[in-house]
C-alpha atoms as a PDB file:
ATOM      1  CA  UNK A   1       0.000   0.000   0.000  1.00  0.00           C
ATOM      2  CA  UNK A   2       1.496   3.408  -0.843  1.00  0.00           C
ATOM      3  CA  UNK A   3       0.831   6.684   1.065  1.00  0.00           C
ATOM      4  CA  UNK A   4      -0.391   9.004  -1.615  1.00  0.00           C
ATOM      5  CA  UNK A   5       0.247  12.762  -0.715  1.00  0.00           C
ATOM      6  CA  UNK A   6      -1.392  14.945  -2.612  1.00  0.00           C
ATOM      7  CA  UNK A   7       0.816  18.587  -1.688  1.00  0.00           C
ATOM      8  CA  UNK A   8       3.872  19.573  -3.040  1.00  0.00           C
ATOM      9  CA  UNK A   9       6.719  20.064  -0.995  1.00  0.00           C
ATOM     10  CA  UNK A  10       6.223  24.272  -2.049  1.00  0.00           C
ATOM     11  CA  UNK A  11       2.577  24.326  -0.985  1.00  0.00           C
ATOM     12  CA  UNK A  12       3.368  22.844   2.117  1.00  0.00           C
ATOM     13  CA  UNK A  13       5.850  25.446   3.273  1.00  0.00           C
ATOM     14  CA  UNK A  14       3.532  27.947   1.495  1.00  0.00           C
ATOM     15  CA  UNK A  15       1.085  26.979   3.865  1.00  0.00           C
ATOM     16  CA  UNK A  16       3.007  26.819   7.093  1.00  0.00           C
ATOM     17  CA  UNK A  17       4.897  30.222   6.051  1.00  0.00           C
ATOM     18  CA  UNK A  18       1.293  31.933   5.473  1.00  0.00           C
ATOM     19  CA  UNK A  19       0.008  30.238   8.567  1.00  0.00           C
ATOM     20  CA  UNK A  20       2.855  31.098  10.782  1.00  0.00           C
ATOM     21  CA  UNK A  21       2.578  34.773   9.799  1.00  0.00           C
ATOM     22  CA  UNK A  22      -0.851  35.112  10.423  1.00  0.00           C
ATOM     23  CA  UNK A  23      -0.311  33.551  13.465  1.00  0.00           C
ATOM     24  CA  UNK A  24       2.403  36.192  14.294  1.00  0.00           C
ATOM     25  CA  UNK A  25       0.531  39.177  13.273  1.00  0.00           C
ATOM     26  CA  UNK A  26      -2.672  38.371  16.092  1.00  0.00           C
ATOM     27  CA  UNK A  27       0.647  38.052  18.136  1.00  0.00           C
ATOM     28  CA  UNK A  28       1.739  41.620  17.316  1.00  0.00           C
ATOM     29  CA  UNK A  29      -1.813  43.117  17.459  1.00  0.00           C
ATOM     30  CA  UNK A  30      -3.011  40.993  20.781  1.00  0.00           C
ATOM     31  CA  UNK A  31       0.028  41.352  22.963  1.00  0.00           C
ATOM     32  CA  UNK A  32       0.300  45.412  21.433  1.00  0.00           C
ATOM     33  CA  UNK A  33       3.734  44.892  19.880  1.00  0.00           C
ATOM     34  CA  UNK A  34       2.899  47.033  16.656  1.00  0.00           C
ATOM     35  CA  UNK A  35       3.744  50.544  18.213  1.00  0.00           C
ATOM     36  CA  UNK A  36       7.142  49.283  19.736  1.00  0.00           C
ATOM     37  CA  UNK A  37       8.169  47.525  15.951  1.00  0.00           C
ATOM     38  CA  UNK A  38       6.211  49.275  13.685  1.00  0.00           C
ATOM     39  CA  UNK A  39       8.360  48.418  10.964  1.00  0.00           C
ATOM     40  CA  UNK A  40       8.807  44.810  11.796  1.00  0.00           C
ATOM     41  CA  UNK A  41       4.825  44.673  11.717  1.00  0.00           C
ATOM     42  CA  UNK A  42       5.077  46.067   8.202  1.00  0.00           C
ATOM     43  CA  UNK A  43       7.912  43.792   6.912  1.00  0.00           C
ATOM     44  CA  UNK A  44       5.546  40.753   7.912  1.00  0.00           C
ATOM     45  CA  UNK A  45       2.486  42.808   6.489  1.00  0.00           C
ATOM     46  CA  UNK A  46       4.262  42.676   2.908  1.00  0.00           C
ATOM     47  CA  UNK A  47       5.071  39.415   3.458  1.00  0.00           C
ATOM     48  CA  UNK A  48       2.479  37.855   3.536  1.00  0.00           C
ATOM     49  CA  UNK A  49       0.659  39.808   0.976  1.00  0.00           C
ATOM     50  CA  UNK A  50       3.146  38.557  -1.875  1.00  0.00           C
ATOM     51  CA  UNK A  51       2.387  35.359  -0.678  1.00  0.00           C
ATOM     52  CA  UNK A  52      -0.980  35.780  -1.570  1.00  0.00           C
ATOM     53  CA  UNK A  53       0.016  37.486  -4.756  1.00  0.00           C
ATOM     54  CA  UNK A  54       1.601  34.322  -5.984  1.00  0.00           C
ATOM     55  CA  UNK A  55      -1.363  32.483  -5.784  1.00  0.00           C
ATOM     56  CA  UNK A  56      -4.057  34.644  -6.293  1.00  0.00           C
ATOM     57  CA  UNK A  57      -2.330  36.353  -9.523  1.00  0.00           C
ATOM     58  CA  UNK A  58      -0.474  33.846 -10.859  1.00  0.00           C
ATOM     59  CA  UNK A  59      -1.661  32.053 -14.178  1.00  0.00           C
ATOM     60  CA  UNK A  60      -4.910  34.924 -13.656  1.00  0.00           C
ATOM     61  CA  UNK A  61      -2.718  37.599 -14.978  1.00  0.00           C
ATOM     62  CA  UNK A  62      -0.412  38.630 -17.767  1.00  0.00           C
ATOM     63  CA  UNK A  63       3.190  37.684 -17.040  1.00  0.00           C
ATOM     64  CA  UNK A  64       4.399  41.356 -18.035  1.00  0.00           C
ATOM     65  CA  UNK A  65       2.118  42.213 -15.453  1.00  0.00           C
ATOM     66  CA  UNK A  66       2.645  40.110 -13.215  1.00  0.00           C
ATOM     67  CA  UNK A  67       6.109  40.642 -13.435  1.00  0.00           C
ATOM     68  CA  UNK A  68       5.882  44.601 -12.493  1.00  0.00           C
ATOM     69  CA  UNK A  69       3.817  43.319  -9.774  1.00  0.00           C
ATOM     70  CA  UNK A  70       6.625  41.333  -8.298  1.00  0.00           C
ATOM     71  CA  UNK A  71       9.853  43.801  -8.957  1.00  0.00           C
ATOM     72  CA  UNK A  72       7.575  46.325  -7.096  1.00  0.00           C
ATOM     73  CA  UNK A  73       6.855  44.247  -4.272  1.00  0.00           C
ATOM     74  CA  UNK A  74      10.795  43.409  -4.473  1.00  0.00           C
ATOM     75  CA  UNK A  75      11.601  46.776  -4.106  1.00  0.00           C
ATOM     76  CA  UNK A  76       8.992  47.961  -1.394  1.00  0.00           C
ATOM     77  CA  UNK A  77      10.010  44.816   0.421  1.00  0.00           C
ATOM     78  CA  UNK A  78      14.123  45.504   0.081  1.00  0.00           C
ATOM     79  CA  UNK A  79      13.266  48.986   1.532  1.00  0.00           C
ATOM     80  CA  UNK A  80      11.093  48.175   4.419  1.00  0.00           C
ATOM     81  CA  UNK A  81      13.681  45.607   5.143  1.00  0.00           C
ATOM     82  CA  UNK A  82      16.373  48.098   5.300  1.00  0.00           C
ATOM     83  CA  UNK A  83      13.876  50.386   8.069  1.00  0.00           C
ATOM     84  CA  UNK A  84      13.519  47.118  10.404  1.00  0.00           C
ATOM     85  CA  UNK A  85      17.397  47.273  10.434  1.00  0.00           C
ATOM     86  CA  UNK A  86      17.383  50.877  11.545  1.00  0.00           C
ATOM     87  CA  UNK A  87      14.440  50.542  13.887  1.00  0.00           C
ATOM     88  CA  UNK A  88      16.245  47.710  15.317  1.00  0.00           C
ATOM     89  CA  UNK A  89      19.282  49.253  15.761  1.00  0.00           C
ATOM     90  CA  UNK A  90      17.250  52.223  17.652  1.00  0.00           C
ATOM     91  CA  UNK A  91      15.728  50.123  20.110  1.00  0.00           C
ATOM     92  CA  UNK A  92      19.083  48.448  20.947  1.00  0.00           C
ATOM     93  CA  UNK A  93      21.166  51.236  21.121  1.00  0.00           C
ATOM     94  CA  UNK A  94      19.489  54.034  21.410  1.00  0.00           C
ATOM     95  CA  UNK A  95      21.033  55.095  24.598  1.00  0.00           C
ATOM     96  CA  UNK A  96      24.515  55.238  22.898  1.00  0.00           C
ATOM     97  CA  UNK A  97      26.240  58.591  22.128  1.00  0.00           C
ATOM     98  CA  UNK A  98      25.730  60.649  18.874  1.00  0.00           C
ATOM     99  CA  UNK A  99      29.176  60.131  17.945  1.00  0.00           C
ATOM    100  CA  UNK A 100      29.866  56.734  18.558  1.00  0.00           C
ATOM    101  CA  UNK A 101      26.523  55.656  16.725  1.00  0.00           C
ATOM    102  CA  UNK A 102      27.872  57.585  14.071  1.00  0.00           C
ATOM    103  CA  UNK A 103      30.706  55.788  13.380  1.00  0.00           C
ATOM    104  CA  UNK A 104      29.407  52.399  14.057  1.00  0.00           C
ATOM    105  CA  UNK A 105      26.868  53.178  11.543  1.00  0.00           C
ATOM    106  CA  UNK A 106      29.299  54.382   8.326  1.00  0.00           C
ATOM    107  CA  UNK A 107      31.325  51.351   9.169  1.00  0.00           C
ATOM    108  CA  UNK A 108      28.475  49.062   9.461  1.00  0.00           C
ATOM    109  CA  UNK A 109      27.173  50.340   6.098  1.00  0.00           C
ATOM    110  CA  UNK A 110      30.283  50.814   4.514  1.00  0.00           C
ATOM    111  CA  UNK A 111      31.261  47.085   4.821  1.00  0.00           C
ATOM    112  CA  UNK A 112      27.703  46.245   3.696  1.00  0.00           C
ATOM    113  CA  UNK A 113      28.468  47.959   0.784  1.00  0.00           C
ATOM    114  CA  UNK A 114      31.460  46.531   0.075  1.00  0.00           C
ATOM    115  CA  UNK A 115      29.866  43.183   0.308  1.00  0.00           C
ATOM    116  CA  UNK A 116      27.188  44.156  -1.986  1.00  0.00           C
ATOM    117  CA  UNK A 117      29.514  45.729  -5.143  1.00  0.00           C
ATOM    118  CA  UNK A 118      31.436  42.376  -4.579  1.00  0.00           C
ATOM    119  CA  UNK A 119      29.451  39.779  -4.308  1.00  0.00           C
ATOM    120  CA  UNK A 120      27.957  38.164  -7.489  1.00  0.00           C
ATOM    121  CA  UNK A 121      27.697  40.021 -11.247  1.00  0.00           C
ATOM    122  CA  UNK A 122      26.469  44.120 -12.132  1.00  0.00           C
ATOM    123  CA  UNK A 123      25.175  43.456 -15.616  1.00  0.00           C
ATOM    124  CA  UNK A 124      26.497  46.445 -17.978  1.00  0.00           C
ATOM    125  CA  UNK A 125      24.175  49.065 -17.833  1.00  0.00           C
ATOM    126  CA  UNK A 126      23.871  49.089 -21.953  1.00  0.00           C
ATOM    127  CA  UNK A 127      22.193  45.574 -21.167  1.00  0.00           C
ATOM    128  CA  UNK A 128      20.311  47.540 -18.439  1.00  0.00           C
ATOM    129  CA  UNK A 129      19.066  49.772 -20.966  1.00  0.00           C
ATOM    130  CA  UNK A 130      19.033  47.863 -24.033  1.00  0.00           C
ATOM    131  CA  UNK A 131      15.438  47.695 -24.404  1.00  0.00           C
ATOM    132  CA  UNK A 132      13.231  50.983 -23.224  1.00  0.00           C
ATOM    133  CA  UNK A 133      10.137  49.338 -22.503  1.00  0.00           C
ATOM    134  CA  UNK A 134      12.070  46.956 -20.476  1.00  0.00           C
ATOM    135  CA  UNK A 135      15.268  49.045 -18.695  1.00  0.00           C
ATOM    136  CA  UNK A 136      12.628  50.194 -16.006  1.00  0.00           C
ATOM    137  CA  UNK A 137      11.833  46.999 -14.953  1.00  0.00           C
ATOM    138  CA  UNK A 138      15.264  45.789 -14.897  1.00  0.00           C
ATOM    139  CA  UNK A 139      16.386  48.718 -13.214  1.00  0.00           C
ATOM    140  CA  UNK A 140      14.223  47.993 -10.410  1.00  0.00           C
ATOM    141  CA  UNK A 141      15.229  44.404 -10.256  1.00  0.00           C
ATOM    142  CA  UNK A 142      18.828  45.222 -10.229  1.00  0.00           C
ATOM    143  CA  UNK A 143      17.899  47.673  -7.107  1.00  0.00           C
ATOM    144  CA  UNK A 144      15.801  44.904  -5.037  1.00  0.00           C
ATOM    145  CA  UNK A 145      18.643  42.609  -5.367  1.00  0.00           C
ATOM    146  CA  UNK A 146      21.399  44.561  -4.606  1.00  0.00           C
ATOM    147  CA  UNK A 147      19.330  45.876  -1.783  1.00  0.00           C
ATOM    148  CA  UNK A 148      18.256  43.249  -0.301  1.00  0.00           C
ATOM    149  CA  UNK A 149      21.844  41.773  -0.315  1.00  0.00           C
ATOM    150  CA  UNK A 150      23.022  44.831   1.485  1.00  0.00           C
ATOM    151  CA  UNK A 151      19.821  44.435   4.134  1.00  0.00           C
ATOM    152  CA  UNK A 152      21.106  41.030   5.047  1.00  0.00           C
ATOM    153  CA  UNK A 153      25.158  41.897   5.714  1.00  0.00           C
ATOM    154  CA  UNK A 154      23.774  44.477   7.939  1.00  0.00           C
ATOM    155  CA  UNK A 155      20.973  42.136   9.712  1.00  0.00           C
ATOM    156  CA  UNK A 156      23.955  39.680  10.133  1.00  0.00           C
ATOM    157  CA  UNK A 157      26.111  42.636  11.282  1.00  0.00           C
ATOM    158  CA  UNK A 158      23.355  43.983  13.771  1.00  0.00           C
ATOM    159  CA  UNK A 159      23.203  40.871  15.339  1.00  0.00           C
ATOM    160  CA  UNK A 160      26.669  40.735  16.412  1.00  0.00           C
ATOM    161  CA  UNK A 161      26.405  43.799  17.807  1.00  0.00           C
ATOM    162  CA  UNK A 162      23.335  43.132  19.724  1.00  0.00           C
ATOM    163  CA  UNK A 163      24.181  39.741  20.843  1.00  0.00           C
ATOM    164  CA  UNK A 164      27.881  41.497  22.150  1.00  0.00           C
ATOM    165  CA  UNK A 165      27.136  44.058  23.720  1.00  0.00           C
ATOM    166  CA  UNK A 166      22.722  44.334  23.791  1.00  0.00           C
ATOM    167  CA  UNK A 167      22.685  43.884  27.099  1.00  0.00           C
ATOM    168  CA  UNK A 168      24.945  46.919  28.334  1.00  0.00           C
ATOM    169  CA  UNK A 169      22.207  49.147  26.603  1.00  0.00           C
ATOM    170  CA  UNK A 170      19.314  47.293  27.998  1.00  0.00           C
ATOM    171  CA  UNK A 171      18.520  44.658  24.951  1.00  0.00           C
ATOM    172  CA  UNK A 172      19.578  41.610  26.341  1.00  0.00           C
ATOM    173  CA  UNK A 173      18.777  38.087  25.776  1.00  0.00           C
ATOM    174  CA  UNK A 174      15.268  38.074  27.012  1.00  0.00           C
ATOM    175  CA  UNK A 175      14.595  41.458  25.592  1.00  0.00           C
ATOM    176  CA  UNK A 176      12.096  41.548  22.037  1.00  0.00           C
ATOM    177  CA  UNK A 177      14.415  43.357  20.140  1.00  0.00           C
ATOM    178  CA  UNK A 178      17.001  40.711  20.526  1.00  0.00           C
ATOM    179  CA  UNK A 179      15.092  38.228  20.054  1.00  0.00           C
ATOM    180  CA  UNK A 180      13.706  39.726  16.805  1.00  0.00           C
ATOM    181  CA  UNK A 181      17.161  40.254  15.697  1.00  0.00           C
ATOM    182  CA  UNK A 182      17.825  37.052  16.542  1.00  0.00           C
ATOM    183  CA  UNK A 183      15.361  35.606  14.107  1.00  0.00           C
ATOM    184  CA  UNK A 184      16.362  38.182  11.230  1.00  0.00           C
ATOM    185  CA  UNK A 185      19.941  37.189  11.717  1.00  0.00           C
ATOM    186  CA  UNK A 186      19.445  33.686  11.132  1.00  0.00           C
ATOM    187  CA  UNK A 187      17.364  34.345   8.302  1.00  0.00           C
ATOM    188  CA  UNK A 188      19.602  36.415   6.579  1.00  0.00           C
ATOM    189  CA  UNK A 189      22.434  34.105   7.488  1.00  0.00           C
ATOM    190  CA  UNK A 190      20.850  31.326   5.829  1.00  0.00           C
ATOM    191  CA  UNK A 191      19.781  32.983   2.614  1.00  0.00           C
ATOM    192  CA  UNK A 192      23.431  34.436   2.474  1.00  0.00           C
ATOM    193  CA  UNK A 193      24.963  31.078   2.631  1.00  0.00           C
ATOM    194  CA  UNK A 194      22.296  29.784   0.180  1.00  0.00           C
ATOM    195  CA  UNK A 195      23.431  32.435  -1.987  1.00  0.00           C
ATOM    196  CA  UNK A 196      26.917  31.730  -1.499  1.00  0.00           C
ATOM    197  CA  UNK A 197      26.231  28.086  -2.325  1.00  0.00           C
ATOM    198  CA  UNK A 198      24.410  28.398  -5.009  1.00  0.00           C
ATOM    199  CA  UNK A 199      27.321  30.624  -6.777  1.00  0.00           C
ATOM    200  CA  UNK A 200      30.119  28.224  -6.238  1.00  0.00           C
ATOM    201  CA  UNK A 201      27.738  25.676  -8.518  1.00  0.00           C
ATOM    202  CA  UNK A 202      26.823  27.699 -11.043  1.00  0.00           C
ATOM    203  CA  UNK A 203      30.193  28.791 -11.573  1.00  0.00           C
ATOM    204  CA  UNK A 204      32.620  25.605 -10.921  1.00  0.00           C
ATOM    205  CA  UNK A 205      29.925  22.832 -12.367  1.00  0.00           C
ATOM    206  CA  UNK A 206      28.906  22.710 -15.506  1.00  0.00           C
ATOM    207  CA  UNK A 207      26.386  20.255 -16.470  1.00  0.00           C
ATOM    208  CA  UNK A 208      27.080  18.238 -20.280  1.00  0.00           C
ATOM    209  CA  UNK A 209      23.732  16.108 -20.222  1.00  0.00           C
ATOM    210  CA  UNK A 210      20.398  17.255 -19.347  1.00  0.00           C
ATOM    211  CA  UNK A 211      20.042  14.566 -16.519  1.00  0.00           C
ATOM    212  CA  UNK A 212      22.748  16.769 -14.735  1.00  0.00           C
ATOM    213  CA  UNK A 213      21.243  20.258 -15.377  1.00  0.00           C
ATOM    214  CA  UNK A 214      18.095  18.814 -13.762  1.00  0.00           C
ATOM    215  CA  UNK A 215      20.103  17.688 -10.661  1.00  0.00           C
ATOM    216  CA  UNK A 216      21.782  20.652 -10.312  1.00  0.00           C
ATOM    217  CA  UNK A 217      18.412  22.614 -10.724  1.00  0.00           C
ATOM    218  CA  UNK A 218      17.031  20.679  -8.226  1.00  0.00           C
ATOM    219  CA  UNK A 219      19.849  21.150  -6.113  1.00  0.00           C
ATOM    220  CA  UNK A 220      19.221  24.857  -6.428  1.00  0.00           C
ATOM    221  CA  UNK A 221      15.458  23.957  -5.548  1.00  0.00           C
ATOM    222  CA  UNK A 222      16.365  22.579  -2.004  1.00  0.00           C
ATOM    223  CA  UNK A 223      18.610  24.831  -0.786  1.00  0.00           C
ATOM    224  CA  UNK A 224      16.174  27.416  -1.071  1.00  0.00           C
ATOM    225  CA  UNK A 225      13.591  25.024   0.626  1.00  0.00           C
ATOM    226  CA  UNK A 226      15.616  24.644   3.591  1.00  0.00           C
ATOM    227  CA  UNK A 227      16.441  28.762   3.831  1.00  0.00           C
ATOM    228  CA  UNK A 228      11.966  28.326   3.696  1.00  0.00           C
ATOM    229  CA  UNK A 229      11.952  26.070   6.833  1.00  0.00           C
ATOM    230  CA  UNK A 230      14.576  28.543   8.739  1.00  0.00           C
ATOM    231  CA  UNK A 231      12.041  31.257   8.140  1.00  0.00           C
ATOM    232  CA  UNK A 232       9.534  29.574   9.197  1.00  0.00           C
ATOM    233  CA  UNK A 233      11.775  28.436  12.213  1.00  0.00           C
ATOM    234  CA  UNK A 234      12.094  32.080  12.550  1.00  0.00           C
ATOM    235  CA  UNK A 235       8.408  32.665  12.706  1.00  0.00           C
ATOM    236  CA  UNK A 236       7.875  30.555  15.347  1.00  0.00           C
ATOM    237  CA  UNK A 237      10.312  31.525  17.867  1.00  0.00           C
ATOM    238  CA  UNK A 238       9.191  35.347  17.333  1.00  0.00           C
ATOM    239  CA  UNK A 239       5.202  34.017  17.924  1.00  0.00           C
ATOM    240  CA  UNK A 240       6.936  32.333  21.521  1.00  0.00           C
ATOM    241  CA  UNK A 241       9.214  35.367  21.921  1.00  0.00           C
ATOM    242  CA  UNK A 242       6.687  38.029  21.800  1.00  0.00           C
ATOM    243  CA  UNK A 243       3.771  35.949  23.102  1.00  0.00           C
ATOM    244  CA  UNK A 244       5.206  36.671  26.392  1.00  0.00           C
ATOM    245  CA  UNK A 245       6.545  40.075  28.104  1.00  0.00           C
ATOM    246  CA  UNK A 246       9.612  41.398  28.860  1.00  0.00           C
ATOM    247  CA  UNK A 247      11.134  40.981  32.379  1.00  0.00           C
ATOM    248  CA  UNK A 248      10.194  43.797  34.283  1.00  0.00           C
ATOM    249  CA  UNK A 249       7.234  44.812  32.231  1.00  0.00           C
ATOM    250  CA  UNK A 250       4.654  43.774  34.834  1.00  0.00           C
ATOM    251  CA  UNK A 251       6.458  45.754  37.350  1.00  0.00           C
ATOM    252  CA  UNK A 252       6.642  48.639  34.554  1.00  0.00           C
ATOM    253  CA  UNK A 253       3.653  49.041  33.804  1.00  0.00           C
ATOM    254  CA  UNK A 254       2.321  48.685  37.674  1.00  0.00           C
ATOM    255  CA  UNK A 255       4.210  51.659  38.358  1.00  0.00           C
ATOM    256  CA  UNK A 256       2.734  53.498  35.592  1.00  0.00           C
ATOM    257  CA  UNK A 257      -0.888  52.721  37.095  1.00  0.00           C
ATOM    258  CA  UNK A 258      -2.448  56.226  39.029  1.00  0.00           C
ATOM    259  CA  UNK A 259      -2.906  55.254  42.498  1.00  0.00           C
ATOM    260  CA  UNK A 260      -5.938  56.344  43.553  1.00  0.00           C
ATOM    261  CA  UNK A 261      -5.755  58.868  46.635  1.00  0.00           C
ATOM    262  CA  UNK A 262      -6.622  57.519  49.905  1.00  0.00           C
ATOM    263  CA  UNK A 263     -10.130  59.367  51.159  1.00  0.00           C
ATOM    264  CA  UNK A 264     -10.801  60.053  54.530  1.00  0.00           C
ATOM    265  CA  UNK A 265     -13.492  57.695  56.014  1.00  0.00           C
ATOM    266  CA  UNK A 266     -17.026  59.590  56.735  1.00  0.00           C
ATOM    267  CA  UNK A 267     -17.429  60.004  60.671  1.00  0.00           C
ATOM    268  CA  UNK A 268     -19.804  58.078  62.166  1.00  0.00           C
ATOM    269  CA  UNK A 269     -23.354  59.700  62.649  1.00  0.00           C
ATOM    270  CA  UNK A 270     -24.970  59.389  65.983  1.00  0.00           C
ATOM    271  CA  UNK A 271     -28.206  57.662  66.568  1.00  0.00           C
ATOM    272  CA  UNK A 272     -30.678  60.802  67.103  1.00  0.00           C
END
């Protein structure tokens, strides 16, 4: 007797990924975590709206269309990810001098930009703009990429930081903004190594049948699979991390109660 299962292995982390985020956005909204990581919210907002975007629009609309759909939902993404960096990096060390934020911040971004102009091909920009109706488009693809590789040095980058020295500037370990970062680092740890990966193939193997160009496409295939399940790894430990509140929030928030003034007690009236 053979099992017959009827989802692919893509719908199935489609549906845990959509599921997951859901789940993490009554999280956000129930526990009032959206006006502390606005940004955050937003990045999981977009998210999950692309997700439904590939299933909704696809094979219902043109694929020109479809395609400006996606670069612009590349690009919006890229940028709001590059905001949950900075609003991270606020909460953590926002009690750090002008000066020395600064600093940290040009070299932060400096070697994130380094990483980005080296790491994998710039087309030329006459193939950029080789077609008119088309150089847009590319344009914009070119940006989501190159941004998005430069949001995840610096996610890996703020995550040093924080996990170093958080906890002098009050975001230690049990802290939500390390424990986002946390998340967002391994994430962007994963896809970086899945990117890294996936560039050594494509440019030391080179297939001569078409059995081995379908291996090494699958290959491809599950490495980004497994950089799925780490998100969705990621998902869940935020849902646990958030679910519950910062030590010293109770006590917080107690203190932030008005206590009522005590009234005097009315005398006692005499029996006439």
């Amino acid at each position: 007797m053979h099992f017959h299962f009827p989802f692919t292995t893509a719908q199935v982390l489609w549906t845990l990924t959509f599921a997951a985020q859901l789940t993490l956005l009554v999280v956000l909204l129930g526990r009032d975590r959206i006006k502390r990581f606005p940004w955050f919210t937003a990045s999981i907002v977009l998210f999950s709206v692309r997700l439904l975007i590939e299933v909704l629009l696809s094979g219902r609309l043109a694929p020109p269309a479809l395609r400006i759909v996606f670069i612009t939902m590349a690009d919006l993404m890229a940028l709001v990810g590059l905001l949950v960096v900075a609003e991270m990096a606020r909460r953590a060390f926002g009690g750090v001098q002008r000066r020395t934020w600064v600093l940290w911040t040009v070299a932060a971004v400096a070697v994130g930009c380094a990483v980005m102009a080296t790491w994998g091909p710039w087309p030329a920009w006459k193939d950029l703009t080789r077609d008119a109706s088309l150089a847009v488009l590319r344009v914009m693809q070119l940006l989501a990429q190159k941004a998005d590789m430069l949001m995840d040095v610096l996610t890996v980058e703020l995550g040093l930081l924080i996990v170093l020295f958080g906890r002098r500037y009050g975001a230690g370990w049990r802290s939500h903004t390390q424990r986002i970062v946390i998340g967002l680092w391994t994430v962007a740890t994963s896809w970086l190594l899945v990117q890294g990966s996936w560039q050594i193939i494509a440019t030391s193997v080179h297939p001569h049948t078409q059995e081995e160009y379908e291996r090494i496409i699958g290959l491809g295939a599950k490495l980004v699979n497994a950089n799925k399940v780490v998100y969705i790894a990621a998902l869940l430990w935020w849902i646990a991390s958030l679910w519950v509140d910062e030590p010293g929030s109770a006590t917080v928030e107690a203190a932030a109660e008005p206590v009522e003034a005590p009234t005097a007690e009315e005398p006692p009236q005499l029996a006439e």
